[in-house]
N, C-alpha and C. Protein backbone atom coordinates (compact mmCIF):
# COMPACT_ATOMS: atom_id res chain seq x y z
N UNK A 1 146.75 1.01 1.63
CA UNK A 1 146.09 0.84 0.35
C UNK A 1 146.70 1.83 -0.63
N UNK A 2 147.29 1.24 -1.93
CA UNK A 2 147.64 2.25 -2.99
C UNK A 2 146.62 2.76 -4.00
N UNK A 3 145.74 2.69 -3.80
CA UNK A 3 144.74 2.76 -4.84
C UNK A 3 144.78 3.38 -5.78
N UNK A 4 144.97 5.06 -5.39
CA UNK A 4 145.54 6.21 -6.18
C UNK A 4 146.46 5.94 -6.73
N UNK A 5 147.88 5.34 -6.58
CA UNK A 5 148.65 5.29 -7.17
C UNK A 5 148.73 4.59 -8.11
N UNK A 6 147.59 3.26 -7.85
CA UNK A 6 147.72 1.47 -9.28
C UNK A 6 146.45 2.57 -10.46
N UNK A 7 145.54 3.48 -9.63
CA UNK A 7 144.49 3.57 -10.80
C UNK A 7 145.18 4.92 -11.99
N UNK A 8 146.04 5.83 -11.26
CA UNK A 8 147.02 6.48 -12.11
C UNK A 8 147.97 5.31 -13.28
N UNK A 9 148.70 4.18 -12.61
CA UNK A 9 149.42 3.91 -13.22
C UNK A 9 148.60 2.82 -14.38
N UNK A 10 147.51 2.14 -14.29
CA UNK A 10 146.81 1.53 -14.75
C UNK A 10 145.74 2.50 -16.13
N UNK A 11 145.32 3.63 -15.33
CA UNK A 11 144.91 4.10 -16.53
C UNK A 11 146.04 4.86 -17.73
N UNK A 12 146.89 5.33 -17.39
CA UNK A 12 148.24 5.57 -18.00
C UNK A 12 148.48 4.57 -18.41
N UNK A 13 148.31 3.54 -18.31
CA UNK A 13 149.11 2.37 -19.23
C UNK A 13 147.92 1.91 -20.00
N UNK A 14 146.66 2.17 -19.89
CA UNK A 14 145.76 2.35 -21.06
C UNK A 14 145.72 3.03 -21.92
N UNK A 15 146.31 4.29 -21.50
CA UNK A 15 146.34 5.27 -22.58
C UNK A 15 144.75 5.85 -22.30
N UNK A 16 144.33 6.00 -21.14
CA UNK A 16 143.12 6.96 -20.85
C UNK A 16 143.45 8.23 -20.14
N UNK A 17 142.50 9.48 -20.95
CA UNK A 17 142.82 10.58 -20.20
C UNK A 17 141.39 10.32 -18.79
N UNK A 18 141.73 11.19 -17.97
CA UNK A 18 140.93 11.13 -16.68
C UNK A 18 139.50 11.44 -17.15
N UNK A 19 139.12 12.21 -18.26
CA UNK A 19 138.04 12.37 -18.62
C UNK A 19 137.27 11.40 -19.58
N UNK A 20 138.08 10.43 -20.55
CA UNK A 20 137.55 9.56 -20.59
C UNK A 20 137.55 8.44 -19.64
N UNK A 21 138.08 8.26 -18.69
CA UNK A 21 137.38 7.34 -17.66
C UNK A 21 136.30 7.73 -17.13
N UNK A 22 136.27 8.87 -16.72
CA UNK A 22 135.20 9.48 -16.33
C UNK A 22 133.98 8.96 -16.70
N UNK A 23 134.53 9.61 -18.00
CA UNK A 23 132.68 9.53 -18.59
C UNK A 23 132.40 7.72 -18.95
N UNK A 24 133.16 6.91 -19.01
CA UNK A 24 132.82 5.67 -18.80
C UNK A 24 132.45 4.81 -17.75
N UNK A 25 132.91 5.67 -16.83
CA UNK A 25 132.12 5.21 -15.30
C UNK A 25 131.04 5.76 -14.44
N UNK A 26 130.76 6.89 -15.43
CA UNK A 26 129.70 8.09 -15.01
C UNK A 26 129.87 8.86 -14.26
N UNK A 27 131.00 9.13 -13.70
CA UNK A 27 131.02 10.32 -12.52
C UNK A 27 132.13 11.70 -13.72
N UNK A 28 132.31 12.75 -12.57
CA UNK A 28 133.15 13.94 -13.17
C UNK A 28 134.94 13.07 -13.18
N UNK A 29 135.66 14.45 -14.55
CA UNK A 29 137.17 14.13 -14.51
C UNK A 29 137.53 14.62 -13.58
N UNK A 30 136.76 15.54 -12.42
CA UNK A 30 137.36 16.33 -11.18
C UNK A 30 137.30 14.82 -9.85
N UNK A 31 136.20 13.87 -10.00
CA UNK A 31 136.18 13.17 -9.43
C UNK A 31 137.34 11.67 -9.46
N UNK A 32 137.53 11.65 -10.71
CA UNK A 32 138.94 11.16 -10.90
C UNK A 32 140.31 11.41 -10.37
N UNK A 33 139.83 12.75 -10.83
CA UNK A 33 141.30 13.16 -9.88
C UNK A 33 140.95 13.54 -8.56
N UNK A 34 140.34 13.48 -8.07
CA UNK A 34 140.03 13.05 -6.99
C UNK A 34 140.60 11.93 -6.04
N UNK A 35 140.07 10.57 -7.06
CA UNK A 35 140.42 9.27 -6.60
C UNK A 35 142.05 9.26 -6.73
N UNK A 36 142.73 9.76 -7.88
CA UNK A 36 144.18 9.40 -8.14
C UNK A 36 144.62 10.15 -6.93
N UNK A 37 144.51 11.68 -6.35
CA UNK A 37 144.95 12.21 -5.29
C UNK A 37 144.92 11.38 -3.71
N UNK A 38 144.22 10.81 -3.93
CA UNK A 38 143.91 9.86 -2.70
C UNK A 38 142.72 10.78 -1.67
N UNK A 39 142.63 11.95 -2.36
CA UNK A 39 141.38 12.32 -1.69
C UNK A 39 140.09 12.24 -1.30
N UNK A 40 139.83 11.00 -2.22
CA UNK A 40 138.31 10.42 -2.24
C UNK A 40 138.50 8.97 -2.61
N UNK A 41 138.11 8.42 -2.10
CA UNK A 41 137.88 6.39 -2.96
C UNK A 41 136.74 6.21 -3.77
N UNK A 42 136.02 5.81 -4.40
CA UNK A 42 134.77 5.44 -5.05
C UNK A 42 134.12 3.97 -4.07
N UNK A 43 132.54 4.17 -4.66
CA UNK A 43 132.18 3.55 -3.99
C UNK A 43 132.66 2.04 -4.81
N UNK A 44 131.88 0.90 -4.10
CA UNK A 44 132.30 -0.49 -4.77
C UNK A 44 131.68 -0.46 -6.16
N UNK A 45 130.64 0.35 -6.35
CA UNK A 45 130.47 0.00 -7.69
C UNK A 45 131.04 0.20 -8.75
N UNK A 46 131.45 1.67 -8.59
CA UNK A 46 132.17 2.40 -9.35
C UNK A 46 133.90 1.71 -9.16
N UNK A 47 134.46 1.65 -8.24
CA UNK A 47 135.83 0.93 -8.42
C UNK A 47 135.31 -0.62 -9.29
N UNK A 48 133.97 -1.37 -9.55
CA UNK A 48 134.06 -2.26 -9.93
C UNK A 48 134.31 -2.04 -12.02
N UNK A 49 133.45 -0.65 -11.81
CA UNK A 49 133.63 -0.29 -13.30
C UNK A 49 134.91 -0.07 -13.70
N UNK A 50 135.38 0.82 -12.53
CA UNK A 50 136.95 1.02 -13.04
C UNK A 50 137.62 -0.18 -13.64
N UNK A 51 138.07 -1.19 -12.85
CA UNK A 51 138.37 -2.12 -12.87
C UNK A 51 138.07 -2.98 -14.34
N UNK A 52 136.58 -2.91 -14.61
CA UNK A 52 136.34 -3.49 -16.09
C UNK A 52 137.19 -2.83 -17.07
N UNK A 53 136.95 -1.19 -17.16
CA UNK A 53 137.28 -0.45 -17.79
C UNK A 53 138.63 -0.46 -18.38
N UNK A 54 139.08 -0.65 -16.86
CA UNK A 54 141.48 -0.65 -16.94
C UNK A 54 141.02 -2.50 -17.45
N UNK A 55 140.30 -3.05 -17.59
CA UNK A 55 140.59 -4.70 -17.81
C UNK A 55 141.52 -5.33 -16.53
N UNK A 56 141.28 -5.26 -15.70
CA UNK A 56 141.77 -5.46 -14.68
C UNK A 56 141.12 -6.01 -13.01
N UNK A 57 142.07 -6.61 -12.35
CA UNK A 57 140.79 -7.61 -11.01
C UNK A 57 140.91 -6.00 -10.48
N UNK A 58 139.82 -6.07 -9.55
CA UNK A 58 139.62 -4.91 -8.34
C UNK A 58 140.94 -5.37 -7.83
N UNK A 59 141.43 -6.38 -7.30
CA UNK A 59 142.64 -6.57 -6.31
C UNK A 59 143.79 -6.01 -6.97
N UNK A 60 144.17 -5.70 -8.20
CA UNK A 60 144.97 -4.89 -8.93
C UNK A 60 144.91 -3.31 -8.54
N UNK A 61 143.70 -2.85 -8.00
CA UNK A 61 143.41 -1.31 -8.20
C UNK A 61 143.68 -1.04 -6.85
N UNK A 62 143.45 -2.24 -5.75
CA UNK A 62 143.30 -2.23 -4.00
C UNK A 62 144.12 -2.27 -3.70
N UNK A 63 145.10 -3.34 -3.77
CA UNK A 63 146.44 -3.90 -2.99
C UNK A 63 147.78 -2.98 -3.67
N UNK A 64 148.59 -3.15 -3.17
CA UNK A 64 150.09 -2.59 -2.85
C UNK A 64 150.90 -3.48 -3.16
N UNK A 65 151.78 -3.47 -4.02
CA UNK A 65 152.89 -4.48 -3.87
C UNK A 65 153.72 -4.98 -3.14
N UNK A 66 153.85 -3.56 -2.51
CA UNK A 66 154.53 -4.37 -0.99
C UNK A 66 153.97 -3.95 0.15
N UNK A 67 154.20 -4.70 1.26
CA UNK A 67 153.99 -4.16 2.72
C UNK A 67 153.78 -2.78 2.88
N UNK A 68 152.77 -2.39 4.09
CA UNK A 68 152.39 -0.60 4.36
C UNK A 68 152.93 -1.30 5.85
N UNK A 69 154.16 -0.19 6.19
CA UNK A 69 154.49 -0.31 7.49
C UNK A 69 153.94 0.45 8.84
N UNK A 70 153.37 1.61 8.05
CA UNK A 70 152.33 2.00 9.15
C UNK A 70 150.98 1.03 9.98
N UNK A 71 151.03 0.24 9.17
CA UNK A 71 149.85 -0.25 9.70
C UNK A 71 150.38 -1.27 11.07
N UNK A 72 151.79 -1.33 11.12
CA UNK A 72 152.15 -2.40 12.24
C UNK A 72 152.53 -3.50 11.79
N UNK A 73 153.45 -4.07 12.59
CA UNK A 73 154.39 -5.52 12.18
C UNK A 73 153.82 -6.77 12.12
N UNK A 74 152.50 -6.50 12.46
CA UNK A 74 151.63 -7.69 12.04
C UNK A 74 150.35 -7.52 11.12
N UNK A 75 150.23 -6.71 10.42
CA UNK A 75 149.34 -6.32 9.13
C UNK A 75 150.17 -5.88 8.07
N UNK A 76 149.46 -6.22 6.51
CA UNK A 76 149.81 -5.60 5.51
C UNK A 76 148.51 -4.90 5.13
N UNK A 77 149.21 -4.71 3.73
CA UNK A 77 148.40 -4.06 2.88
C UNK A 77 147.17 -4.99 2.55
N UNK A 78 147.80 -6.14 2.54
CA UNK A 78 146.04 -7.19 2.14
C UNK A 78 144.80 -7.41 3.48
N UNK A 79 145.72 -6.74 4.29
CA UNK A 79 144.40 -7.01 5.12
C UNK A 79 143.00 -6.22 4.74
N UNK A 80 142.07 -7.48 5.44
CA UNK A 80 140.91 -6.35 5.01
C UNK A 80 140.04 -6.01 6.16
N UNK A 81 139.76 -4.58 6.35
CA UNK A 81 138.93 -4.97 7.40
C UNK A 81 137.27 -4.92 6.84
N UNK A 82 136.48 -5.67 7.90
CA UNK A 82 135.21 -5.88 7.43
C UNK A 82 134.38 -5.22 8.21
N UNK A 83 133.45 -4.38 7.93
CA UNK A 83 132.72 -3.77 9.19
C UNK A 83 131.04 -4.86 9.16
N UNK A 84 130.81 -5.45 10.22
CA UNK A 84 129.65 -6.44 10.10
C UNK A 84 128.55 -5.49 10.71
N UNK A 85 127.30 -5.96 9.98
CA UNK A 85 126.33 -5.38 10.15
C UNK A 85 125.32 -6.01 10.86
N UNK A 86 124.03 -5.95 11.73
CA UNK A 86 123.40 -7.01 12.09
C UNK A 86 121.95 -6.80 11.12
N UNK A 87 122.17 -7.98 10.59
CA UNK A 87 121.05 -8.17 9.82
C UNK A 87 119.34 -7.63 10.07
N UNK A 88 119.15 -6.61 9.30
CA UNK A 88 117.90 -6.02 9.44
C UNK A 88 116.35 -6.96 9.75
N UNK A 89 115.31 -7.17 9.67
CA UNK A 89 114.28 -7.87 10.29
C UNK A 89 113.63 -7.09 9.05
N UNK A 90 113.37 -8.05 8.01
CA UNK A 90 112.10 -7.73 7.58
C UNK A 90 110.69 -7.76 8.07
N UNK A 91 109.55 -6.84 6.76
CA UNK A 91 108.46 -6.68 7.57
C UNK A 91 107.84 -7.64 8.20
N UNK A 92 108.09 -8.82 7.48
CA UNK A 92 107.22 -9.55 8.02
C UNK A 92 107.62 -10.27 9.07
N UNK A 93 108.83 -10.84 9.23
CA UNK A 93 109.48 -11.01 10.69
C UNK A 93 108.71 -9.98 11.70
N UNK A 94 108.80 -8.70 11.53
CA UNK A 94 108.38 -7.74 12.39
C UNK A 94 107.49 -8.10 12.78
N UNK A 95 106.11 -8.46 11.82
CA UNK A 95 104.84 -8.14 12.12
C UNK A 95 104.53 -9.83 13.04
N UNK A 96 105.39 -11.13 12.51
CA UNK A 96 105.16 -11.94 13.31
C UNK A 96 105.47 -11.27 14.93
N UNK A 97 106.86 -10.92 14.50
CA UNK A 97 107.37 -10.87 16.47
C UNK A 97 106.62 -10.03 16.81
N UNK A 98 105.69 -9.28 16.35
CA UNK A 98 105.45 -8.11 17.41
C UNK A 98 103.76 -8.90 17.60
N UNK A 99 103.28 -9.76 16.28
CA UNK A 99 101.96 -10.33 16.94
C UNK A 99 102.14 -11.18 18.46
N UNK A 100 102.85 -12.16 18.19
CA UNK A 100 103.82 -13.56 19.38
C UNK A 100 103.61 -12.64 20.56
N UNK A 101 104.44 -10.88 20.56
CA UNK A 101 104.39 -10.49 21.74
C UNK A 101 103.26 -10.01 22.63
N UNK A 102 102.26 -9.77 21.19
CA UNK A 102 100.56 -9.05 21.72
C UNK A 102 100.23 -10.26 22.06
N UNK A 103 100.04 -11.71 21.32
CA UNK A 103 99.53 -12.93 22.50
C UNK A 103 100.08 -13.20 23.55
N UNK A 104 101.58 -13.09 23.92
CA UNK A 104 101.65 -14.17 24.77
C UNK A 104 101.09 -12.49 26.01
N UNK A 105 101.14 -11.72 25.87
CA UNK A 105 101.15 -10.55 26.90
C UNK A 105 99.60 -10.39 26.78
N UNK A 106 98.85 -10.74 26.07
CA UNK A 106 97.34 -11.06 26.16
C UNK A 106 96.90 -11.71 27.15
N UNK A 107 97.93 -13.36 27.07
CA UNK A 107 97.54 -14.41 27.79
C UNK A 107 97.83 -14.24 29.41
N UNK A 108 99.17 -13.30 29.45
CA UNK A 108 99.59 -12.70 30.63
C UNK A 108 98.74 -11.61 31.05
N UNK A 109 98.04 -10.80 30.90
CA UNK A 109 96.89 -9.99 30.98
C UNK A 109 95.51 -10.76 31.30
N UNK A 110 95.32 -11.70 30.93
CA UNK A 110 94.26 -12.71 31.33
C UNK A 110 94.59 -13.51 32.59
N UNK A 111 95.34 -14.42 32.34
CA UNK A 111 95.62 -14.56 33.73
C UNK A 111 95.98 -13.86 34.82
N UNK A 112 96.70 -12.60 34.66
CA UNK A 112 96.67 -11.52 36.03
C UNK A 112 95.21 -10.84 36.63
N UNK A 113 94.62 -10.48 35.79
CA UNK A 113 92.92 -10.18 35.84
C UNK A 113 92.17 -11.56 36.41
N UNK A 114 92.27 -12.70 35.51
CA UNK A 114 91.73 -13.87 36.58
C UNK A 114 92.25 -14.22 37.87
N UNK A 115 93.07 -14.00 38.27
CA UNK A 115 94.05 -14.31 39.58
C UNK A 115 93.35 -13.33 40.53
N UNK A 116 93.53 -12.00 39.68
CA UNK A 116 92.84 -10.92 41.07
C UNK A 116 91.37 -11.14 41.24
N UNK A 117 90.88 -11.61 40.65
CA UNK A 117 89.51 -11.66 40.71
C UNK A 117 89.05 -12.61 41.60
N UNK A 118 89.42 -13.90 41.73
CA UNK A 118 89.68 -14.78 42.52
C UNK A 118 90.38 -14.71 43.84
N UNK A 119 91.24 -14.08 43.64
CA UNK A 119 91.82 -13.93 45.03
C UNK A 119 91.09 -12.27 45.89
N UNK A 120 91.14 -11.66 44.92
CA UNK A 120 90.66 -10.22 45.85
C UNK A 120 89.10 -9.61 45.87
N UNK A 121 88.31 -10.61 44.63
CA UNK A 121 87.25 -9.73 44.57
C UNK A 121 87.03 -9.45 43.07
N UNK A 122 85.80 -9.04 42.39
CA UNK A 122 85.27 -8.69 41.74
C UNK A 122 85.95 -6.96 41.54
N UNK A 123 86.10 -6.19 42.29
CA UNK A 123 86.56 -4.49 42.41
C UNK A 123 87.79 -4.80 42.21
N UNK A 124 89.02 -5.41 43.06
CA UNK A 124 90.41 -5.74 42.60
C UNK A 124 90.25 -6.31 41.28
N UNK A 125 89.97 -7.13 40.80
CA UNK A 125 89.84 -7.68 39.76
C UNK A 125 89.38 -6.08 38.23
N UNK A 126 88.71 -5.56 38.45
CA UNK A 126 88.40 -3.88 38.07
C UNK A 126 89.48 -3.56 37.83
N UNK A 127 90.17 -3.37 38.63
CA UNK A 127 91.22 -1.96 39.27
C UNK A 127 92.25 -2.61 38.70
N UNK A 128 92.63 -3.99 38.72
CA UNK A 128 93.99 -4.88 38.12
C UNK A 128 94.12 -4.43 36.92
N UNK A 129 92.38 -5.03 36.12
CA UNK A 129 91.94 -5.19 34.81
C UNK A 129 92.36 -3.45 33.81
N UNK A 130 92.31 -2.49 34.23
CA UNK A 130 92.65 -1.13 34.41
C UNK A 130 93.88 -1.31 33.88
N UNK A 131 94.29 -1.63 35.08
CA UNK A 131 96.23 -1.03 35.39
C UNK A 131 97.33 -2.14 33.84
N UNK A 132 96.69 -3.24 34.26
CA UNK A 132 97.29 -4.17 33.38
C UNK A 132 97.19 -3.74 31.90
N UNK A 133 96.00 -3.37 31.50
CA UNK A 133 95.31 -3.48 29.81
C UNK A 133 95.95 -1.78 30.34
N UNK A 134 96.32 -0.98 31.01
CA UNK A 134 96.79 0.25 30.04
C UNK A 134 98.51 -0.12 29.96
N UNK A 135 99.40 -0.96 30.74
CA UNK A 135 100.55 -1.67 30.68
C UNK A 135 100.68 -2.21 29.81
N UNK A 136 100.05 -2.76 29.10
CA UNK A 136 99.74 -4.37 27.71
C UNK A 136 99.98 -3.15 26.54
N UNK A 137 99.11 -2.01 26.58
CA UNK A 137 98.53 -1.11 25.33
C UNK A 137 100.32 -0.28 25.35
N UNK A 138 100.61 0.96 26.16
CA UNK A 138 101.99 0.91 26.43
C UNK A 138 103.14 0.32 26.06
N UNK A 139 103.10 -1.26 26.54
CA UNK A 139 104.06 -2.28 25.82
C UNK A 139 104.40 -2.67 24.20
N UNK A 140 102.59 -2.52 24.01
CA UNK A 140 102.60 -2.98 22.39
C UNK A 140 103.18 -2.04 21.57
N UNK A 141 102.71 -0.52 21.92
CA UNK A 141 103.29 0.77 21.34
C UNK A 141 104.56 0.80 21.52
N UNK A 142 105.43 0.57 22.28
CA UNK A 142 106.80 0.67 22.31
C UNK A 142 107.76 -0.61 21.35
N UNK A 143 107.28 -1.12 21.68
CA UNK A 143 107.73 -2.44 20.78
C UNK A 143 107.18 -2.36 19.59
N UNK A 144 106.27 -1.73 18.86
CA UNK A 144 106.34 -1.27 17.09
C UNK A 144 107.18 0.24 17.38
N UNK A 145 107.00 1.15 18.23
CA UNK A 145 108.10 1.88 17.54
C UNK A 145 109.42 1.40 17.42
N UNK A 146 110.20 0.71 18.43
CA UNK A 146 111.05 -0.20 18.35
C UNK A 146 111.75 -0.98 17.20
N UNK A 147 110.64 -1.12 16.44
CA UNK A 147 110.67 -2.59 15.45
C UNK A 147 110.55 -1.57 14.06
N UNK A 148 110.00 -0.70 14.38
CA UNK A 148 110.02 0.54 13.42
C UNK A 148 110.96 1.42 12.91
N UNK A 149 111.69 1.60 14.14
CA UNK A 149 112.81 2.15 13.85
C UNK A 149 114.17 1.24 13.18
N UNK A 150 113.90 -0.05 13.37
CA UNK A 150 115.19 -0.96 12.91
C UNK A 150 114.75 -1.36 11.60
């Protein structure tokens, strides 16, 4: 990526000093030169201002005219890489999935308590009813912090 080098030669051929770009894109003239050094990039918004500013596409300020051979004999300079993200779960997604999981583990809590009761007794059926509903309570808590944290 030449970046530093097209936004030097681009604002120079505007006839802008680094401090009036600056202050038209809102950041410092130290942060400019910054970007021309290649020591810092801007974020997308700010390269999008640049870009208005020089009258010019972003792909003017990004790309290289020719090939970067460091990168290997099968990439250029236009490649892009993309870093993918996995799409966050809004609240309310959340609050469905995490209800879905308190029923169906309700319904599984009911039927394990009816099963022992039937098969072992009224006291097993107790002692299940116990073990299960503090397993169910456990489960639910982990799965909102879970859902909380994403």
């Amino acid at each position: 990526m030449n970046f530093s080098k097209n936004l030097r030669e681009l604002r120079a051929k505007h006839g802008l000093t680094q401090e009036v770009l600056a202050d038209k894109i809102g950041v410092s003239r130290q942060m400019i030169a910054r970007y021309e050094s290649g020591e810092n990039y801007p974020e997308m918004d700010k390269a999008v201002l640049i870009a208005q500013v020089l009258n010019c596409k972003l792909d003017d300020l990004v790309n290289s005219k020719e090939p970067v051979e460091s990168f290997g004999p099968h990439l250029t300079a236009q490649t892009v890489s993309v870093k993918l993200e996995k799409p966050k779960l809004s609240v309310r997604d959340k609050v469905i999935y995490i209800s879905l999981w308190c029923a169906v583990s309700l319904m599984v809590f009911g039927s394990l308590i009816a099963s022992a009761g039937i098969m072992f007794g009224e006291q097993a059926s107790s002692a299940a009813g116990s073990f299960f509903g503090a397993l169910m309570i456990a489960s639910w808590c982990i799965i909102a912090i879970i859902y909380k944290a994403k």
